[in-house]
N, C-alpha and C. Protein backbone atom coordinates (compact mmCIF):
# COMPACT_ATOMS: atom_id res chain seq x y z
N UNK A 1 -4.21 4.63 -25.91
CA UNK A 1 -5.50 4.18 -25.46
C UNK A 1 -6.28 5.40 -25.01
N UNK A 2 -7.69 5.28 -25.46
CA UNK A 2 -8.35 6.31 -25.26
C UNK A 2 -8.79 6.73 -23.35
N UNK A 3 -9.06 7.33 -22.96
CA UNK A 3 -9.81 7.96 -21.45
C UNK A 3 -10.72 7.04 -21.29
N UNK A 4 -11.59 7.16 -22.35
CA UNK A 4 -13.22 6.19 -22.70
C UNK A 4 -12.90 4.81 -22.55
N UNK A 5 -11.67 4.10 -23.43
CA UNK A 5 -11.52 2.85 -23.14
C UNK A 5 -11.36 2.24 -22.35
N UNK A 6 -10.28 3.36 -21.77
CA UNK A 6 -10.10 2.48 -20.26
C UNK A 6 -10.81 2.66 -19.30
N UNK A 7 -11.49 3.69 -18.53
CA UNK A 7 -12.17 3.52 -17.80
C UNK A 7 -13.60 2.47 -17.89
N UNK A 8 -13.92 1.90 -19.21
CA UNK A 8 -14.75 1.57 -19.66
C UNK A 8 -14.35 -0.22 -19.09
N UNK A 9 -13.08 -0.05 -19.44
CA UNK A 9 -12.10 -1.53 -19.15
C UNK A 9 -11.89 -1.82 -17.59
N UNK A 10 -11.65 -0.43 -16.92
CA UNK A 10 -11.57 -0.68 -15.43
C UNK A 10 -13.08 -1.15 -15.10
N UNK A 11 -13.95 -0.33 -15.34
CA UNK A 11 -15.18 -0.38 -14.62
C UNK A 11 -15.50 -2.09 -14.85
N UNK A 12 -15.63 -2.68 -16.34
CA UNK A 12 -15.66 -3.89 -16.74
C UNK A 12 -15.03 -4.83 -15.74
N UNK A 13 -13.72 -4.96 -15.99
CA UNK A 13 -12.61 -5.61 -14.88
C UNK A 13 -13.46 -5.62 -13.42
N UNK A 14 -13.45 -4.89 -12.85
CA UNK A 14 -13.92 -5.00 -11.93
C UNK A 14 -15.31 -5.22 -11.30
N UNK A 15 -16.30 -5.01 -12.41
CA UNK A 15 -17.62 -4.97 -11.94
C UNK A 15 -17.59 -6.94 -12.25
N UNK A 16 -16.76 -7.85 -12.61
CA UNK A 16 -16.36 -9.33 -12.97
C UNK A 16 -15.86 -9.79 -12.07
N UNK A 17 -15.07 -8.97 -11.71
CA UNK A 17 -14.74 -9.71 -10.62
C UNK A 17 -15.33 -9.35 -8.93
N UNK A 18 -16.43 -8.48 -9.12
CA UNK A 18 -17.04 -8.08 -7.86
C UNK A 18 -18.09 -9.59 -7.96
N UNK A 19 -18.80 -9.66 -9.14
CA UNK A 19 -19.87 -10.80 -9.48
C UNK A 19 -19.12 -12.33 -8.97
N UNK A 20 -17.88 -12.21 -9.74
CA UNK A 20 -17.44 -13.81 -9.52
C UNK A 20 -17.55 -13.96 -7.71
N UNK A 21 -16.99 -13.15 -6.82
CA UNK A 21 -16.79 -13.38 -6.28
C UNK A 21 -17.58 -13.12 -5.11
N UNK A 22 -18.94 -12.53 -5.14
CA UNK A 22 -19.51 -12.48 -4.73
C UNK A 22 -20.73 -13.80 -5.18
N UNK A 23 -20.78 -14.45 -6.36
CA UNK A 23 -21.30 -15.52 -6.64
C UNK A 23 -21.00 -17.31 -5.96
N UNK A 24 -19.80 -16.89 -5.78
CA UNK A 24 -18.89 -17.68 -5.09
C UNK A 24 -18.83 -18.13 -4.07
N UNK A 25 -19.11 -17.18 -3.53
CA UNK A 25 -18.99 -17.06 -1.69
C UNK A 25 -20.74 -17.98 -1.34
N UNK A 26 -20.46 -18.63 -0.13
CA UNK A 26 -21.51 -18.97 0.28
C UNK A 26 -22.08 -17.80 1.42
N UNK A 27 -22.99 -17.17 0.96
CA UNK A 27 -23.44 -16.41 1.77
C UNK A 27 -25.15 -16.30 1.77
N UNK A 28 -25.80 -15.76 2.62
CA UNK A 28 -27.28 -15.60 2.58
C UNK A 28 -27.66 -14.58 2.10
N UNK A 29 -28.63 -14.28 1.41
CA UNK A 29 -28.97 -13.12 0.23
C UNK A 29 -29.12 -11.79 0.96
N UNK A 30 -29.52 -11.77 2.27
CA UNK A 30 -29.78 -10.47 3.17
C UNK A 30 -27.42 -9.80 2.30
N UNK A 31 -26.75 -11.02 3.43
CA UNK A 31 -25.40 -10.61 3.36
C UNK A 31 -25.06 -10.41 1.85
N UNK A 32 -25.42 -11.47 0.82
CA UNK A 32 -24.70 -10.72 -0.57
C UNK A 32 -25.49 -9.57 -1.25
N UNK A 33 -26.51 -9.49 -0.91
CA UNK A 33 -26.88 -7.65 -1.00
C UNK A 33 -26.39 -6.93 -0.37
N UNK A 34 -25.76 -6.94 0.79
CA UNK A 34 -25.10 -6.18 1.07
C UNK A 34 -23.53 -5.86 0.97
N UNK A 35 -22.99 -7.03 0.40
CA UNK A 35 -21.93 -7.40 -0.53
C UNK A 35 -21.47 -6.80 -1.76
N UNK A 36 -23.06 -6.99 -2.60
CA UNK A 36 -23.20 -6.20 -3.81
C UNK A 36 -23.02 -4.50 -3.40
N UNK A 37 -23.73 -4.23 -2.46
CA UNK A 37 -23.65 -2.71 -2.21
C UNK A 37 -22.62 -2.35 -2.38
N UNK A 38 -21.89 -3.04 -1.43
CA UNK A 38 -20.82 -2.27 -0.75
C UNK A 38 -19.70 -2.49 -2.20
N UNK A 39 -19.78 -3.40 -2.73
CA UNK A 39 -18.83 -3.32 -3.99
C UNK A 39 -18.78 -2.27 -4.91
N UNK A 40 -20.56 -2.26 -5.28
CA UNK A 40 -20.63 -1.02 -5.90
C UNK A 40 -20.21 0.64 -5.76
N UNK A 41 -20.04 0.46 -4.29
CA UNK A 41 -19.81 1.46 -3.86
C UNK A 41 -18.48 2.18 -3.65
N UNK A 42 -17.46 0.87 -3.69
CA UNK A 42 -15.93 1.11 -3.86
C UNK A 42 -15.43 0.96 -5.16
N UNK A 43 -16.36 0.75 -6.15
CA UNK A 43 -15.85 0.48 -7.43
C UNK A 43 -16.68 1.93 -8.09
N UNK A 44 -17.10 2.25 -7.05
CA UNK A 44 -17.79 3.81 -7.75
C UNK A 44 -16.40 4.47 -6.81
N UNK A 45 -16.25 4.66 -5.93
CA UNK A 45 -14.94 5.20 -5.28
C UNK A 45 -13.81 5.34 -6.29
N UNK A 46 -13.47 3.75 -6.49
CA UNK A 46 -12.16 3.72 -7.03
C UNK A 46 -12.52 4.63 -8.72
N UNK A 47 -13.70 4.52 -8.94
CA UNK A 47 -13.40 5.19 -10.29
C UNK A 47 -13.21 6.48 -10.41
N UNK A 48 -13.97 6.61 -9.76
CA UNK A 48 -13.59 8.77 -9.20
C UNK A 48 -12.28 8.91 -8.77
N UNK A 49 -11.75 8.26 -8.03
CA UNK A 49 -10.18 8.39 -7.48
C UNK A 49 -9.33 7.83 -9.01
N UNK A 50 -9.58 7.44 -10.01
CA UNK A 50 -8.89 7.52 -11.02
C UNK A 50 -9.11 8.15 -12.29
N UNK A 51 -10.14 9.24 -12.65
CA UNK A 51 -10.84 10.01 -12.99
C UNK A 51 -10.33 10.59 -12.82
N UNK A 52 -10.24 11.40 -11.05
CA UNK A 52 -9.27 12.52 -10.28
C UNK A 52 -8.01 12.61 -11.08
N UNK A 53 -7.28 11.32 -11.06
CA UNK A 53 -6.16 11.15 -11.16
C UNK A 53 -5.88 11.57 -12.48
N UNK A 54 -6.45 10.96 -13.18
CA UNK A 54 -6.31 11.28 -15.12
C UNK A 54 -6.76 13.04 -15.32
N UNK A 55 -7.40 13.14 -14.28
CA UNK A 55 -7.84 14.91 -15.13
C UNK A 55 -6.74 15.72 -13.63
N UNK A 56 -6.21 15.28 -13.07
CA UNK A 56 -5.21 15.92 -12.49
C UNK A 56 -3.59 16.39 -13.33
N UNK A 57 -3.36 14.94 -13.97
CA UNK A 57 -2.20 14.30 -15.24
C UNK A 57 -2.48 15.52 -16.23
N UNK A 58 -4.19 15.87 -16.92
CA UNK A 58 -4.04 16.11 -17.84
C UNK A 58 -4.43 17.37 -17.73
N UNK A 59 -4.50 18.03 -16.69
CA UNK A 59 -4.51 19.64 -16.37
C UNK A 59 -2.74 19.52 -16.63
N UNK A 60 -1.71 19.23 -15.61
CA UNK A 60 -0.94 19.46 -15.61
C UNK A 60 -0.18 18.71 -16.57
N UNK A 61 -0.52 18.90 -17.83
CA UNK A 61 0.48 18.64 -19.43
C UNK A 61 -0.78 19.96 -20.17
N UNK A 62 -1.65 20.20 -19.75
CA UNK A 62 -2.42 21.57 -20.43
C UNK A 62 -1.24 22.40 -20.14
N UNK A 63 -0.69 22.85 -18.70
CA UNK A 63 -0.06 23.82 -17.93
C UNK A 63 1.45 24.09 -18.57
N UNK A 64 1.28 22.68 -18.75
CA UNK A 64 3.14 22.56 -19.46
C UNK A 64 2.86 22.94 -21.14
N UNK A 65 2.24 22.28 -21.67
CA UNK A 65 2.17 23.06 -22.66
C UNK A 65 1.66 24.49 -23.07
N UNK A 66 0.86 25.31 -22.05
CA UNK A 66 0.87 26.45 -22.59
C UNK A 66 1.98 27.38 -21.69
N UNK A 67 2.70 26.86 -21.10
CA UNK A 67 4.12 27.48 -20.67
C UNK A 67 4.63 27.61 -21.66
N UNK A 68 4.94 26.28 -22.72
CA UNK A 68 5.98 25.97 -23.53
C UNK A 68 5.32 27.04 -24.88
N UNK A 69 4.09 27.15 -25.14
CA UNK A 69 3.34 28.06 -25.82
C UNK A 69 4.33 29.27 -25.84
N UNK A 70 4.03 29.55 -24.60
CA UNK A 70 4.48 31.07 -23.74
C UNK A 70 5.68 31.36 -24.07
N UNK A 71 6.78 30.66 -23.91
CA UNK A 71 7.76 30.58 -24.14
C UNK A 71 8.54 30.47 -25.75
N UNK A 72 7.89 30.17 -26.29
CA UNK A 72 7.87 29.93 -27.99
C UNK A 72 7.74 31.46 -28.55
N UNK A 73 6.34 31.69 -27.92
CA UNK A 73 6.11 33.04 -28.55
C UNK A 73 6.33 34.26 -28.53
N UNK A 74 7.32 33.84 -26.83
CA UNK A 74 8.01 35.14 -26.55
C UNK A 74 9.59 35.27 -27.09
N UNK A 75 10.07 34.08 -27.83
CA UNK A 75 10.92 33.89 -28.62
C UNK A 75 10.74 34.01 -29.87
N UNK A 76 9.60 34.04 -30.27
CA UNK A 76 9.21 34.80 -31.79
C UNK A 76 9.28 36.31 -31.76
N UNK A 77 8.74 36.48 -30.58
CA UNK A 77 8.30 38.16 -30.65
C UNK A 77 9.96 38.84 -30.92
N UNK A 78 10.31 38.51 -29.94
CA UNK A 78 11.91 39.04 -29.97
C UNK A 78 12.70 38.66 -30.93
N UNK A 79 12.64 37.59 -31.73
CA UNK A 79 13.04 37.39 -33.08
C UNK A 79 12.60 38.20 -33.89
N UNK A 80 11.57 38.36 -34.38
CA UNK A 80 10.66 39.98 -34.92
C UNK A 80 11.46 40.76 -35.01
N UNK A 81 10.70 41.07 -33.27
CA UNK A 81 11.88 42.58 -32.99
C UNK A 81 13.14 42.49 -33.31
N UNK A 82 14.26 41.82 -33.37
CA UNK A 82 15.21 42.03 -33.85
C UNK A 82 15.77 42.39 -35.03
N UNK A 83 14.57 41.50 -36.02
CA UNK A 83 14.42 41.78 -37.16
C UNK A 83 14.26 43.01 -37.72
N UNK A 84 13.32 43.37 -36.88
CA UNK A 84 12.71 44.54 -37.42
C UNK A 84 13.92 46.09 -36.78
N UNK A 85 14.27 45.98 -35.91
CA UNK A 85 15.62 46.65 -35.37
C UNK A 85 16.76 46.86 -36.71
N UNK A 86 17.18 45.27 -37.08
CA UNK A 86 17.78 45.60 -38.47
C UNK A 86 17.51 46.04 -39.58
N UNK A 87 16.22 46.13 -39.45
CA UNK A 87 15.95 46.68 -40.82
C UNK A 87 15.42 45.23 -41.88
N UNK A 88 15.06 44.27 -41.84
CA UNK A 88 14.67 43.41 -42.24
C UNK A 88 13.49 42.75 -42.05
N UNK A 89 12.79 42.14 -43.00
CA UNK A 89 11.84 41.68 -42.80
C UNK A 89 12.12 39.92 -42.33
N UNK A 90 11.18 39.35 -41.88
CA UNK A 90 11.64 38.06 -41.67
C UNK A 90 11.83 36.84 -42.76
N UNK A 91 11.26 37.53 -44.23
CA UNK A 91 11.97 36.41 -45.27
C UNK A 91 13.53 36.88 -45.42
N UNK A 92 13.66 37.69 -45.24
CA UNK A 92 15.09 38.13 -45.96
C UNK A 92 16.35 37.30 -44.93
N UNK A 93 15.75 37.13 -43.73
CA UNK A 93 17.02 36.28 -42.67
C UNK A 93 17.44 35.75 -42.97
């Protein structure tokens, strides 16, 4: 599932069930405007706090993979070099 989808799906999800239940409620329009606010305002919260979360996840699998990069290529290099120590090129191995 894409980044786009889901946050697209959270925001959805929840901006439905802020309505139902603010439709619901018997309240006086001063209080469900201020109902509405305040929903909006934790459903703008919660999306940044899972935003955070997803580009926190996906720094740290960037990090791991260019370790694993790192590590690959410093196992080529020295494969090379070894190669090249024997006297060989790397088709001939």
């Amino acid at each position: 599932m894409s980044l786009g989808k889901f946050l697209a799906g959270f925001a959805v999800g929840g901006a439905i069930g802020a309505i139902a239940g603010i439709l619901l409620a018997p309240k006086s329009g001063e209080e469900t405007r201020q109902m509405i606010a305040d929903s909006a305002k934790d459903m703008a919260r919660r999306a940044d706090e899972t935003a955070r979360q997803i580009q926190s996840k996906a720094d740290d699998a960037v990090s791991e993979l260019q370790r694993k990069g790192e590590e690959i290529k410093g196992k080529l290099q020295d494969l090379i070099s070894k190669q090249k120590n024997n006297g060989e090129t790397p088709s001939e191995a």
